[in-house]
PDB file of N, CA and C in Angstrom:
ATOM      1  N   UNK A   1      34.711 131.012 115.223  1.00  0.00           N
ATOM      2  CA  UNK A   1      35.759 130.027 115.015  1.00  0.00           C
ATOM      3  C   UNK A   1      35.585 129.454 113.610  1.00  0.00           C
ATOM      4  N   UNK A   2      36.873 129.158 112.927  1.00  0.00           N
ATOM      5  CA  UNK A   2      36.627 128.593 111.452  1.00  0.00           C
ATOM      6  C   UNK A   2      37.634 127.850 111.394  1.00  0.00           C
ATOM      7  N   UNK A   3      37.425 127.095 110.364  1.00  0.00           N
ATOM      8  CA  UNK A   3      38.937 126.233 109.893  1.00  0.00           C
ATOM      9  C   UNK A   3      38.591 126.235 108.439  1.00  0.00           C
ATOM     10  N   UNK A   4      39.580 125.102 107.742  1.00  0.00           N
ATOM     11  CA  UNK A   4      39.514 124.905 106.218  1.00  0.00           C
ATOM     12  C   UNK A   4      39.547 122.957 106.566  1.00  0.00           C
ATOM     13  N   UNK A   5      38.392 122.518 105.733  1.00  0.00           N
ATOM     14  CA  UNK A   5      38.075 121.011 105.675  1.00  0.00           C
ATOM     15  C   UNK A   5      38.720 120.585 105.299  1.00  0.00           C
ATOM     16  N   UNK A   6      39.046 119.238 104.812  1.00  0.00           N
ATOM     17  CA  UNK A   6      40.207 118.675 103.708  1.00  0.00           C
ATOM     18  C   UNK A   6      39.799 119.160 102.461  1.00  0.00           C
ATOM     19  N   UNK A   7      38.940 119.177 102.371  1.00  0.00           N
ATOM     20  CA  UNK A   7      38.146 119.450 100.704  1.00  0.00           C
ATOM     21  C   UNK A   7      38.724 120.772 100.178  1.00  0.00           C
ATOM     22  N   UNK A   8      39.176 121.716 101.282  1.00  0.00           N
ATOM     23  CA  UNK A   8      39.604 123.351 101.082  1.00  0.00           C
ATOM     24  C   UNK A   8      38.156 123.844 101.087  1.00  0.00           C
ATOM     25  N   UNK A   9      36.971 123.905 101.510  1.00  0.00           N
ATOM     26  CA  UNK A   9      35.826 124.362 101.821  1.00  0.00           C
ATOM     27  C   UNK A   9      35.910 125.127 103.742  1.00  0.00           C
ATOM     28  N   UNK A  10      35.931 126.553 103.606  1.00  0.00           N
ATOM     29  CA  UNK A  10      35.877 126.910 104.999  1.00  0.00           C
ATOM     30  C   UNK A  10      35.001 126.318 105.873  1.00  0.00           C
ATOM     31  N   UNK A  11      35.078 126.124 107.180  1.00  0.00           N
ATOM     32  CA  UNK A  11      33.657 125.618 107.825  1.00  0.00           C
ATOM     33  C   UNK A  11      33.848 126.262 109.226  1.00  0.00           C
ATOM     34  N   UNK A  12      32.522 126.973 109.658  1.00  0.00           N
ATOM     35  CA  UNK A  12      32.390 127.932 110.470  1.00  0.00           C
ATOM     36  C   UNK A  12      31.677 127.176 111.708  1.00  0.00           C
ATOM     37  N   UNK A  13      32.365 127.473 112.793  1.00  0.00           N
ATOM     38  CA  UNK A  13      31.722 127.086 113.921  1.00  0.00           C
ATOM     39  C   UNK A  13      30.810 127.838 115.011  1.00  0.00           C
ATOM     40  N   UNK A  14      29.971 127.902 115.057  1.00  0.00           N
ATOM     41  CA  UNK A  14      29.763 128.701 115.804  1.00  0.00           C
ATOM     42  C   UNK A  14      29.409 128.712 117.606  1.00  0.00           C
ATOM     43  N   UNK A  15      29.456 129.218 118.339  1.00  0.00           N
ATOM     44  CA  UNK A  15      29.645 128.925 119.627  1.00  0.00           C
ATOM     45  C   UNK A  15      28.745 129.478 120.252  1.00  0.00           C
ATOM     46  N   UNK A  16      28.196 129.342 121.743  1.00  0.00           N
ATOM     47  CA  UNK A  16      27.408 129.814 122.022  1.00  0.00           C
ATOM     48  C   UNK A  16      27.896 130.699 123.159  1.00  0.00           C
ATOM     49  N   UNK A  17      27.370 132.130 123.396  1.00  0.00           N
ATOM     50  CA  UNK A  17      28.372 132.966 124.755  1.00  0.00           C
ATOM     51  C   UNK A  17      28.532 131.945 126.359  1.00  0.00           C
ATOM     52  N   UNK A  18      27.798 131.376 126.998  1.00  0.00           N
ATOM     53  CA  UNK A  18      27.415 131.060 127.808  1.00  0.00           C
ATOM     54  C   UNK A  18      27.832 129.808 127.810  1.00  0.00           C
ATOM     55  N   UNK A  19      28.066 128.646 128.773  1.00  0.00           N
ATOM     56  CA  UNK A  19      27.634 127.461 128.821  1.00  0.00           C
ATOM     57  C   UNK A  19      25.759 127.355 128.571  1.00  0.00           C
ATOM     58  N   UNK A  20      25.798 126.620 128.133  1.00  0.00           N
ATOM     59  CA  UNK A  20      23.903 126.268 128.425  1.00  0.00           C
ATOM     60  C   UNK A  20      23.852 124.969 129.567  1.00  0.00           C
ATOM     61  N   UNK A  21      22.571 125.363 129.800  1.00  0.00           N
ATOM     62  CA  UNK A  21      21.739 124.550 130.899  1.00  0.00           C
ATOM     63  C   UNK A  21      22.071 123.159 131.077  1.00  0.00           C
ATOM     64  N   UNK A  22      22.687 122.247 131.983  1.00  0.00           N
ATOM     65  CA  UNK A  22      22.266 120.522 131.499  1.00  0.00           C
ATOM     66  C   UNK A  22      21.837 119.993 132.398  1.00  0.00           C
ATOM     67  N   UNK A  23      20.613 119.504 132.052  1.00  0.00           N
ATOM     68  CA  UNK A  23      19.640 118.864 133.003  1.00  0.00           C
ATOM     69  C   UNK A  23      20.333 117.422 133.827  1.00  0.00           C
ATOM     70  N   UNK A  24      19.709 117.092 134.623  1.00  0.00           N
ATOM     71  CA  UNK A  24      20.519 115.476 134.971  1.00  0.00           C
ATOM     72  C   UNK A  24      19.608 114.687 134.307  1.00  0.00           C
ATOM     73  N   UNK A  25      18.626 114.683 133.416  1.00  0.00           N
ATOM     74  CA  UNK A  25      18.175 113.806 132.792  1.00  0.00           C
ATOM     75  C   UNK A  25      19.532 113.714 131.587  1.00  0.00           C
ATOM     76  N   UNK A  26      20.125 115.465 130.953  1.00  0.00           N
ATOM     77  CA  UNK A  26      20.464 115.383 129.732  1.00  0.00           C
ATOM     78  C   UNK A  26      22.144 115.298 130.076  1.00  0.00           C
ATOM     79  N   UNK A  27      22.120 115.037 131.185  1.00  0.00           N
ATOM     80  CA  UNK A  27      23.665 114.597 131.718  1.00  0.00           C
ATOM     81  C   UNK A  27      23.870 113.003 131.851  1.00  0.00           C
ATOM     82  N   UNK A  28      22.464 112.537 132.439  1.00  0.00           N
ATOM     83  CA  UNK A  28      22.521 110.984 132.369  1.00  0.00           C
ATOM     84  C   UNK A  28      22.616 110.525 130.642  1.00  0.00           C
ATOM     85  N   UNK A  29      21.929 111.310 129.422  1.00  0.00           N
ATOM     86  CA  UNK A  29      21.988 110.225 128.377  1.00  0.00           C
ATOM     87  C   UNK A  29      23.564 110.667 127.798  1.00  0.00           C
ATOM     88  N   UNK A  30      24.222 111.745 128.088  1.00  0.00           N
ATOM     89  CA  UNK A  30      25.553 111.974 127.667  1.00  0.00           C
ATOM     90  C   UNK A  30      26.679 111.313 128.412  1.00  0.00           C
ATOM     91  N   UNK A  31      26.352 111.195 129.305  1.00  0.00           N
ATOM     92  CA  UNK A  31      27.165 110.239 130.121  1.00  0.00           C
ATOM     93  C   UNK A  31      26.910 108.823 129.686  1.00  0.00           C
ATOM     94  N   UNK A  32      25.781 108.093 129.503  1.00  0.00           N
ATOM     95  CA  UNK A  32      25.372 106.937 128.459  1.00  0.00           C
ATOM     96  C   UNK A  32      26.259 106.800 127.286  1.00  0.00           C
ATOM     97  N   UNK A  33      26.180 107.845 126.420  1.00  0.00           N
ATOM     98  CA  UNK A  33      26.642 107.516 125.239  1.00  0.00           C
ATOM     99  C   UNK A  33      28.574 107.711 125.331  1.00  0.00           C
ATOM    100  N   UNK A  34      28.733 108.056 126.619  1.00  0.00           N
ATOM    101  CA  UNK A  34      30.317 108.230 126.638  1.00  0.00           C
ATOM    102  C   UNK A  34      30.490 107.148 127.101  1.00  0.00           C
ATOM    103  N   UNK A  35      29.927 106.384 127.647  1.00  0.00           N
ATOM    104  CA  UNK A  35      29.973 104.976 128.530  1.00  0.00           C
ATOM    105  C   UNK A  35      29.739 103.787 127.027  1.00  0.00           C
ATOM    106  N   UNK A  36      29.484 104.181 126.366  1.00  0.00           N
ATOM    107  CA  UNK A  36      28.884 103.130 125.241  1.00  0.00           C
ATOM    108  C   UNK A  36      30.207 103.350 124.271  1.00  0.00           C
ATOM    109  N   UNK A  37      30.956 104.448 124.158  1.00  0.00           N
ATOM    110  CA  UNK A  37      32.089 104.747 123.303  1.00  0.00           C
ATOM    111  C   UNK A  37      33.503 104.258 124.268  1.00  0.00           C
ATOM    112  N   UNK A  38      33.533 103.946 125.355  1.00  0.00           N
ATOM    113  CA  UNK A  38      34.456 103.646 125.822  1.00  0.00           C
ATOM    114  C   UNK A  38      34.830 102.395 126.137  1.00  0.00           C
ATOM    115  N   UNK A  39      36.116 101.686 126.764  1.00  0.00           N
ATOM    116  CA  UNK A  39      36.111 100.294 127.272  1.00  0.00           C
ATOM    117  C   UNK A  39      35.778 100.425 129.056  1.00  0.00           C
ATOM    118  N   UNK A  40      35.393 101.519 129.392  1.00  0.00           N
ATOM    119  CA  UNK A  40      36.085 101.686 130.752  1.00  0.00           C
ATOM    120  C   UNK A  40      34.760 101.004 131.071  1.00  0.00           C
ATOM    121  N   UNK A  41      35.618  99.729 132.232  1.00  0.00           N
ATOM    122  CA  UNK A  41      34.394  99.226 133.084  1.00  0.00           C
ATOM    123  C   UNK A  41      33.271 100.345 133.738  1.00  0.00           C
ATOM    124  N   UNK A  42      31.987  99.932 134.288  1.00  0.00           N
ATOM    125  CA  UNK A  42      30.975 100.586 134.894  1.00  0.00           C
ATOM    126  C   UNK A  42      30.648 100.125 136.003  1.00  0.00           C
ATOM    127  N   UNK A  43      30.567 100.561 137.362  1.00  0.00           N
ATOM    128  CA  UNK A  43      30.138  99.830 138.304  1.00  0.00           C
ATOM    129  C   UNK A  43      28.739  99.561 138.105  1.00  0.00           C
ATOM    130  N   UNK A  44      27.932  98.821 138.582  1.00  0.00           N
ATOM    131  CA  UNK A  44      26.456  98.682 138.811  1.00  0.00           C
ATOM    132  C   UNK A  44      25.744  99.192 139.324  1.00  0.00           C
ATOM    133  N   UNK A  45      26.178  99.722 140.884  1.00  0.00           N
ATOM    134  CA  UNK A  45      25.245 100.289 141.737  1.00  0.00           C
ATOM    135  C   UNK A  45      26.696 101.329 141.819  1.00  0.00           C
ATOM    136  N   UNK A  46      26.225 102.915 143.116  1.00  0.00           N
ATOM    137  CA  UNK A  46      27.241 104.028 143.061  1.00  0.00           C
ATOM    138  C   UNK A  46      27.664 103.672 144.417  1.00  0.00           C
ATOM    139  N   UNK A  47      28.529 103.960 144.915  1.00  0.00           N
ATOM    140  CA  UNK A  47      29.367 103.514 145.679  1.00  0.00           C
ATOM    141  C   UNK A  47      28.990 104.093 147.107  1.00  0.00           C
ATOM    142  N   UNK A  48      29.612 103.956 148.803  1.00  0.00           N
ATOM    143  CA  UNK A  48      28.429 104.510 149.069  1.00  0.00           C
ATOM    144  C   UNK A  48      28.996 105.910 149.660  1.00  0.00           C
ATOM    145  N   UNK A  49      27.798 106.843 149.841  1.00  0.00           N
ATOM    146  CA  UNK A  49      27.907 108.216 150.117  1.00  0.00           C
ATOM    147  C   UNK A  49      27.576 109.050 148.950  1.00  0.00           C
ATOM    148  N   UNK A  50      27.379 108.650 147.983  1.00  0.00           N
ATOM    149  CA  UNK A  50      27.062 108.979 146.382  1.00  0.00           C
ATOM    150  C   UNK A  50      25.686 109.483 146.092  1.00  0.00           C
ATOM    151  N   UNK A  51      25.482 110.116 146.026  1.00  0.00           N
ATOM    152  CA  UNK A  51      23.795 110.975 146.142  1.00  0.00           C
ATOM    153  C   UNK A  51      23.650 110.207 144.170  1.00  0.00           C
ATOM    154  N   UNK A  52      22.023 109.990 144.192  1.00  0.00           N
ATOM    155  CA  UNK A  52      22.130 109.481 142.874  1.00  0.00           C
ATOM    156  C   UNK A  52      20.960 110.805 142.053  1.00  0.00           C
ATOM    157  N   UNK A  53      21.006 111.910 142.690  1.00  0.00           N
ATOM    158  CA  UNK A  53      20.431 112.682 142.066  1.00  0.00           C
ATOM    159  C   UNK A  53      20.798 114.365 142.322  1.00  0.00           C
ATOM    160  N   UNK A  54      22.141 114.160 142.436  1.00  0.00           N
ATOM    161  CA  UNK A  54      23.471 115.210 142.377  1.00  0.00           C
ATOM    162  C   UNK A  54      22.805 116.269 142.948  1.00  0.00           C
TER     163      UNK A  54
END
């Protein structure tokens, strides 16, 4: 995948074949930082029937 920057400099993306692995440790800090970029309220505790370790 490529595009052209504003600058007119190509910039190449590269991708990986597969999804890769995501841990629930490395799902909890991405889910963190989407929670920190958003306004959307957060509950406190998970609601019930909610397994807290998927």
């Amino acid at each position: 995948m490529s595009a052209i920057e504003p600058g007119g400099q190509p910039v190449r993306v590269i991708l990986p074949g597969e999804m890769p692995v995501l841990t629930v440790a490395a799902a909890r800090v991405l889910l963190a930082i989407l929670v920190e970029l958003t306004d959307v309220p957060v509950l406190d505790v998970p609601s019930e029937g909610v397994s807290g370790e998927g």
